[in-house]
Every structure is written in structure tokens, then in C-alpha cells.
Protein backbone atom coordinates (compact mmCIF):
# COMPACT_ATOMS: atom_id res chain seq x y z
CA UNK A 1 -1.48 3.43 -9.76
CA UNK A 2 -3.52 4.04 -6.57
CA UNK A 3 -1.24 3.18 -3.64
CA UNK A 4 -2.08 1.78 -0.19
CA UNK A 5 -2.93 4.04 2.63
CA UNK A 6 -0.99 2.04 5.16
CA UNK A 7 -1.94 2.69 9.02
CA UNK A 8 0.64 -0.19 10.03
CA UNK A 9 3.12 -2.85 9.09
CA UNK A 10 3.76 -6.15 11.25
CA UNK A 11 6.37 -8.58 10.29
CA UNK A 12 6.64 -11.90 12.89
CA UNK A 13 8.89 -14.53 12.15
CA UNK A 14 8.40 -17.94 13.83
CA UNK A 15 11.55 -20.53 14.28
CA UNK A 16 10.52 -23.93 15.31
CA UNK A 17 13.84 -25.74 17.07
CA UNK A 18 11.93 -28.89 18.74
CA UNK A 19 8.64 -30.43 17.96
CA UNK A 20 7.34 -33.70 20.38
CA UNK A 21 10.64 -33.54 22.17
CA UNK A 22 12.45 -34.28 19.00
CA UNK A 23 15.27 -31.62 17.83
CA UNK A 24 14.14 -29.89 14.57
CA UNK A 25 17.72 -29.10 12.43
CA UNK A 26 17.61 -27.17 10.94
CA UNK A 27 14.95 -25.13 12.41
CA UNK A 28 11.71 -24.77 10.23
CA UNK A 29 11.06 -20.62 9.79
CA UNK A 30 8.43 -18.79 8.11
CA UNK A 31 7.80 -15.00 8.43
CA UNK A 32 4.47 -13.39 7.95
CA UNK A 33 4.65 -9.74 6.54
CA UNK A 34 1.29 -7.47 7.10
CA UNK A 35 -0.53 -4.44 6.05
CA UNK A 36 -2.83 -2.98 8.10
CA UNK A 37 -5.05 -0.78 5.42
CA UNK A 38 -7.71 1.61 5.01
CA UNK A 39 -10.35 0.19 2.78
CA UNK A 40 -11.25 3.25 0.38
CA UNK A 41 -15.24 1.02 -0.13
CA UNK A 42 -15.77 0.52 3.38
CA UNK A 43 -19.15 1.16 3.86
CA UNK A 44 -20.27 0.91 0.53
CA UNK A 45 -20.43 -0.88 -2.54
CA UNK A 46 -18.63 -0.24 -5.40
CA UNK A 47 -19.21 -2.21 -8.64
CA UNK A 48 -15.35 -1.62 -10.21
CA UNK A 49 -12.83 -2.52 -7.47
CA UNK A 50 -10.12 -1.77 -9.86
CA UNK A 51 -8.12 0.48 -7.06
CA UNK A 52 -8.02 -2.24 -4.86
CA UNK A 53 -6.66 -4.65 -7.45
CA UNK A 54 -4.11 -2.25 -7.98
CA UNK A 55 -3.53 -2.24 -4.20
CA UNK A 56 -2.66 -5.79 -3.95
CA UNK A 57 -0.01 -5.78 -6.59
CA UNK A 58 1.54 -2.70 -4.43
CA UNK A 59 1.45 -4.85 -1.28
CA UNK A 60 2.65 -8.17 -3.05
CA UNK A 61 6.19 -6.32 -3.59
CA UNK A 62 6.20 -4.67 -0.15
CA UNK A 63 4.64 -7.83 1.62
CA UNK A 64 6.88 -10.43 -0.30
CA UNK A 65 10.59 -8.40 0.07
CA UNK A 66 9.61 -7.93 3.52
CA UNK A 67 8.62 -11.58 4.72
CA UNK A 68 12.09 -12.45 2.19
CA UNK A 69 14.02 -9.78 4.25
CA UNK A 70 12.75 -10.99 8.29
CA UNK A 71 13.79 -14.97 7.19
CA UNK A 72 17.38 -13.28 6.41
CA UNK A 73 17.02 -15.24 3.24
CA UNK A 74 17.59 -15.04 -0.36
CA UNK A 75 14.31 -15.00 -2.62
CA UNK A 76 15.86 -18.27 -4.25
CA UNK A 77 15.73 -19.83 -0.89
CA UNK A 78 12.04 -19.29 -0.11
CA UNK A 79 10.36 -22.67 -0.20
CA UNK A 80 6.76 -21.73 0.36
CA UNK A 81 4.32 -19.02 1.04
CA UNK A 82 0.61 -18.26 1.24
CA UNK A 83 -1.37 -14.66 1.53
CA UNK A 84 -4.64 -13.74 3.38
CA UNK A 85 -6.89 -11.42 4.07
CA UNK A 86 -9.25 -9.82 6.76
CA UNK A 87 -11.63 -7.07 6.20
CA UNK A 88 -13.68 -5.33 9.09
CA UNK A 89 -16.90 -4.97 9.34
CA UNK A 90 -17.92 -2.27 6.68
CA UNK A 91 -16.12 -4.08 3.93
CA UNK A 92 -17.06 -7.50 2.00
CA UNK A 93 -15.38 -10.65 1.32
CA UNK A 94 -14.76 -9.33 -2.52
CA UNK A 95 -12.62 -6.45 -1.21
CA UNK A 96 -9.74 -9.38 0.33
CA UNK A 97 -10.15 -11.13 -3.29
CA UNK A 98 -9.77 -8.25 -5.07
CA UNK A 99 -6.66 -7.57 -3.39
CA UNK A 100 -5.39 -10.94 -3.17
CA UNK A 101 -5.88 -12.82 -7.05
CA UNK A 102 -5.83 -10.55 -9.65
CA UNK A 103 -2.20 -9.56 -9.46
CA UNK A 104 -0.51 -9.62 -5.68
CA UNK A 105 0.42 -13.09 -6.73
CA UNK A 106 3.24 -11.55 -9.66
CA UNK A 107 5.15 -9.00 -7.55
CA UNK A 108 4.96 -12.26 -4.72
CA UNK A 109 6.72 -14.85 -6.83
CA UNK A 110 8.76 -11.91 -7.92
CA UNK A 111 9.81 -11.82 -4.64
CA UNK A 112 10.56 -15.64 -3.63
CA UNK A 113 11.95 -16.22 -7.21
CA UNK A 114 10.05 -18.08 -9.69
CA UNK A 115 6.98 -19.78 -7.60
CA UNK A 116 5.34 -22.28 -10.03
CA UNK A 117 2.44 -23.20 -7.87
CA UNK A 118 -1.20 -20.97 -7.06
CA UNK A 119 -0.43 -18.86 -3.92
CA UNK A 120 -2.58 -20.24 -0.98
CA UNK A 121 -4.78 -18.08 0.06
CA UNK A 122 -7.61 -16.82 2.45
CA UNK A 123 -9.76 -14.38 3.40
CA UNK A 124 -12.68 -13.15 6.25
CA UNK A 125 -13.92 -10.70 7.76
CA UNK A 126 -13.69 -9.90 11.48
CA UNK A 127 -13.09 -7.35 14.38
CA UNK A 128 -10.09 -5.86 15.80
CA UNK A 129 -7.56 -8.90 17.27
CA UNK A 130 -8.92 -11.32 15.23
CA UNK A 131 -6.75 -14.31 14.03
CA UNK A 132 -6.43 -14.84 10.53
CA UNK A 133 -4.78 -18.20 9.46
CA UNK A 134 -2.72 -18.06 6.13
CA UNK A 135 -2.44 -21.29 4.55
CA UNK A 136 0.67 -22.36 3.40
CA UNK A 137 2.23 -24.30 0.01
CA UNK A 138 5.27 -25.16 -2.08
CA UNK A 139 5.80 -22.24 -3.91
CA UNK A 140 7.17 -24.36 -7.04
CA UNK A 141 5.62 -27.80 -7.12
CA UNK A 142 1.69 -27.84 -5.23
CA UNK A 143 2.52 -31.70 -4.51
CA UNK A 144 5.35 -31.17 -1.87
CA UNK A 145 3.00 -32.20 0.83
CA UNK A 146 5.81 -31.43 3.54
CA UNK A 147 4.99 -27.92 2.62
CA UNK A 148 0.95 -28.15 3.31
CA UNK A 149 0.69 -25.68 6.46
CA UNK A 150 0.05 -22.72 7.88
CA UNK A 151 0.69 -19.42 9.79
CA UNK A 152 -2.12 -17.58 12.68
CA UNK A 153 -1.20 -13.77 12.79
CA UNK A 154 -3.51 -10.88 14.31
CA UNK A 155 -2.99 -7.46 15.28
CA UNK A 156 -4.37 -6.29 18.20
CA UNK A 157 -5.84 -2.52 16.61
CA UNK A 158 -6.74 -4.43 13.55
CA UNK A 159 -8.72 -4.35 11.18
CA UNK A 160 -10.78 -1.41 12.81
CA UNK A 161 -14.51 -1.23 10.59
CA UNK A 162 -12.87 0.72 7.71
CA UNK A 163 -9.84 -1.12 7.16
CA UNK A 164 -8.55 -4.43 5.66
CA UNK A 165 -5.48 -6.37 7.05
CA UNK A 166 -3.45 -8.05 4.29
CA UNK A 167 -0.70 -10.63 5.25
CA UNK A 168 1.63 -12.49 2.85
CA UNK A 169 3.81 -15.41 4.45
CA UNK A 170 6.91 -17.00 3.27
CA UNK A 171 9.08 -20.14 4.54
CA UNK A 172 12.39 -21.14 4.40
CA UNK A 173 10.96 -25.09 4.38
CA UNK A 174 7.77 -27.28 5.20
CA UNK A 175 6.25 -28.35 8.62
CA UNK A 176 9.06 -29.68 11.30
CA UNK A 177 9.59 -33.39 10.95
CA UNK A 178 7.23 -33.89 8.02
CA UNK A 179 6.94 -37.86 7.45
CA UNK A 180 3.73 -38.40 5.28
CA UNK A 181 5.10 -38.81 1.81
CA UNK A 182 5.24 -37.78 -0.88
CA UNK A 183 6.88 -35.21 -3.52
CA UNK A 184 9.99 -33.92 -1.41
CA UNK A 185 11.08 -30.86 -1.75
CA UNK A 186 14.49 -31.82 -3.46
CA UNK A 187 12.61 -33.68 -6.24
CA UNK A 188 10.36 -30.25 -7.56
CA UNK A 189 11.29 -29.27 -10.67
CA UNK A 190 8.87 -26.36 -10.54
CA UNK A 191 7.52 -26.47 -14.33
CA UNK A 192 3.87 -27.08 -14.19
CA UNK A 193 3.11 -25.95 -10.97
CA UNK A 194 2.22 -29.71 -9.77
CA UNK A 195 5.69 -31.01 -9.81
């Protein structure tokens, strides 16, 4: 399997304990986990990116344990995640997919236990610093709309030209205060993905 040549890893963990002056209990957390790595086609293009699929199912395990691990969590007691990606400026948009959806998602819901639902995801390119939202879902039932959200996360050295930053984030619940209906996250059954 080719394996990641990893420069850096990040992990931030957010805790939201108020929102509009309102308490928020228990707080809402979510933790992003990121690779900062070289991209082996920067510069180039490469009709098989088979080495970079097998990239992202490295970084799914190592990106998923580690977002599980910051939350203090177990994987059963993930509620949501999401993944993204940001290549610099001598790589393409098809070098973050071919990481992201051909297999990170398995070693992910390994992971988080179980998750039903698509992972969110998203990817761009951009400079060093750049923010790079990851969009967030129910990782069991895709109409918990509590769990619609997100996560901003940059690094300030990256992605340099030659590199690709890959971020996976996890939650221990949806958006503080959520009020606008829907599935809750007690009623998932997690079967279909949907629901």
C-alpha cells in the first residue's frame, strides 16, 4: 500500500458552552484531525491516481481514531463527521477526490462505529493559511438536520505548492441549540442512511 508522506498533523477541538447568551449543556464538541501531505503528482498529471486512493484509506484510520481520540469519546458516541480537502497550487481538484471517495470513507465509519449516511465532504485548492470549511452530517441518518454544520480549520505552513492538506472532522452532537425540526437525533435508526 503506498503510505502518506506526512509533513504535519493538527488536531483542534472546539467546545461551544454558550451561544446568544443562552447556556449550551451539554456543550456541543467536534474535533477536526489533519494531514498536512506531500502530493507525489504535484506538478503533473497523472492519468491512474491509484496511490493517492490508497492514501486516503491510510488517512481515514489515522484521521478518524484521532478526531475519536481529541473528543475523549468512544467511536459509538460520535454523532457526526465530514472530511475535506485542500490542494496547493501544483495539484488539481481530482487529487482531494481521489483521496477523499474512493475508500477514506470505510476506515472513517470504522472509526465512529457504523456511520450509515455519505460522509460530507469538500475540497479546493489554495495557498498556505487558507481556510478550508468541512461540512458536517449525521453520521447514521442524513435527515438529522440538527447535525447540518460545519468546521473552518487552516494551517498556517499549509498546503505549500506540492502538498495537499486532508482534514476529517467528527462531533460528539449537532449545532448548539438546534430548533428547526426535524429527524432528532434520538429517533435515527441508522439503516438506510436517510433515517
Amino acid at each position: 500500500m503506498t503510505r502518506a508522506k506526512i509533513r504535519k498533523l493538527v488536531t483542534v477541538v472546539e467546545e461551544v458552552r454558550a451561544e446568544m447568551g443562552r447556556a449550551v449543556s451539554p456543550p456541543t464538541r467536534r474535533a477536526a484531525a489533519i494531514a498536512v501531505i506531500e502530493n507525489p503528482f504535484a506538478g503533473r498529471y497523472v492519468e491512474d491516481l491509484e496511490p493517492l486512493m490508497a492514501i486516503g484509506e491510510e488517512l481515514g484510520g489515522i484521521l478518524g481514531e484521532a478526531a475519536v481520540r481529541a473528543l475523549g469519546i468512544r467511536p459509538d458516541q460520535a454523532q457526526g463527521y465530514g472530511k475535506a480537502a485542500l490542494v496547493g497550487a501544483e495539484g488539481e481538484l481530482e487529487h482531494a477526490a481521489a483521496i477523499l471517495h474512493p475508500r477514506l470513507g470505510k476506515p472513517l465509519r470504522a472509526a465512529v462505529e457504523k456511520g450509515a449516511a455519505l460522509v460530507p465532504s469538500n475540497k479546493k485548492r489554495g495557498p498556505m493559511g487558507h481556510p478550508l470549511d468541512i461540512p458536517l452530517g449525521h453520521k447514521d441518518a442524513a435527515y438529522v438536520r440538527s447535525h447540518f454544520d460545519g468546521m473552518e480549520v487552516s494551517v498556517n505552513d499549509a498546503p505549500r505548492p506540492d502538498e495537499i492538506l486532508v482534514a476529517v472532522a467528527v462531533t460528539d452532537s449537532g449545532r448548539p441549540l438546534p430548533r428547526v425540526g426535524g429527524l432528532r437525533h434520538e429517533e435515527a435508526e441508522g439503516k438506510d442512511g436517510l433515517r
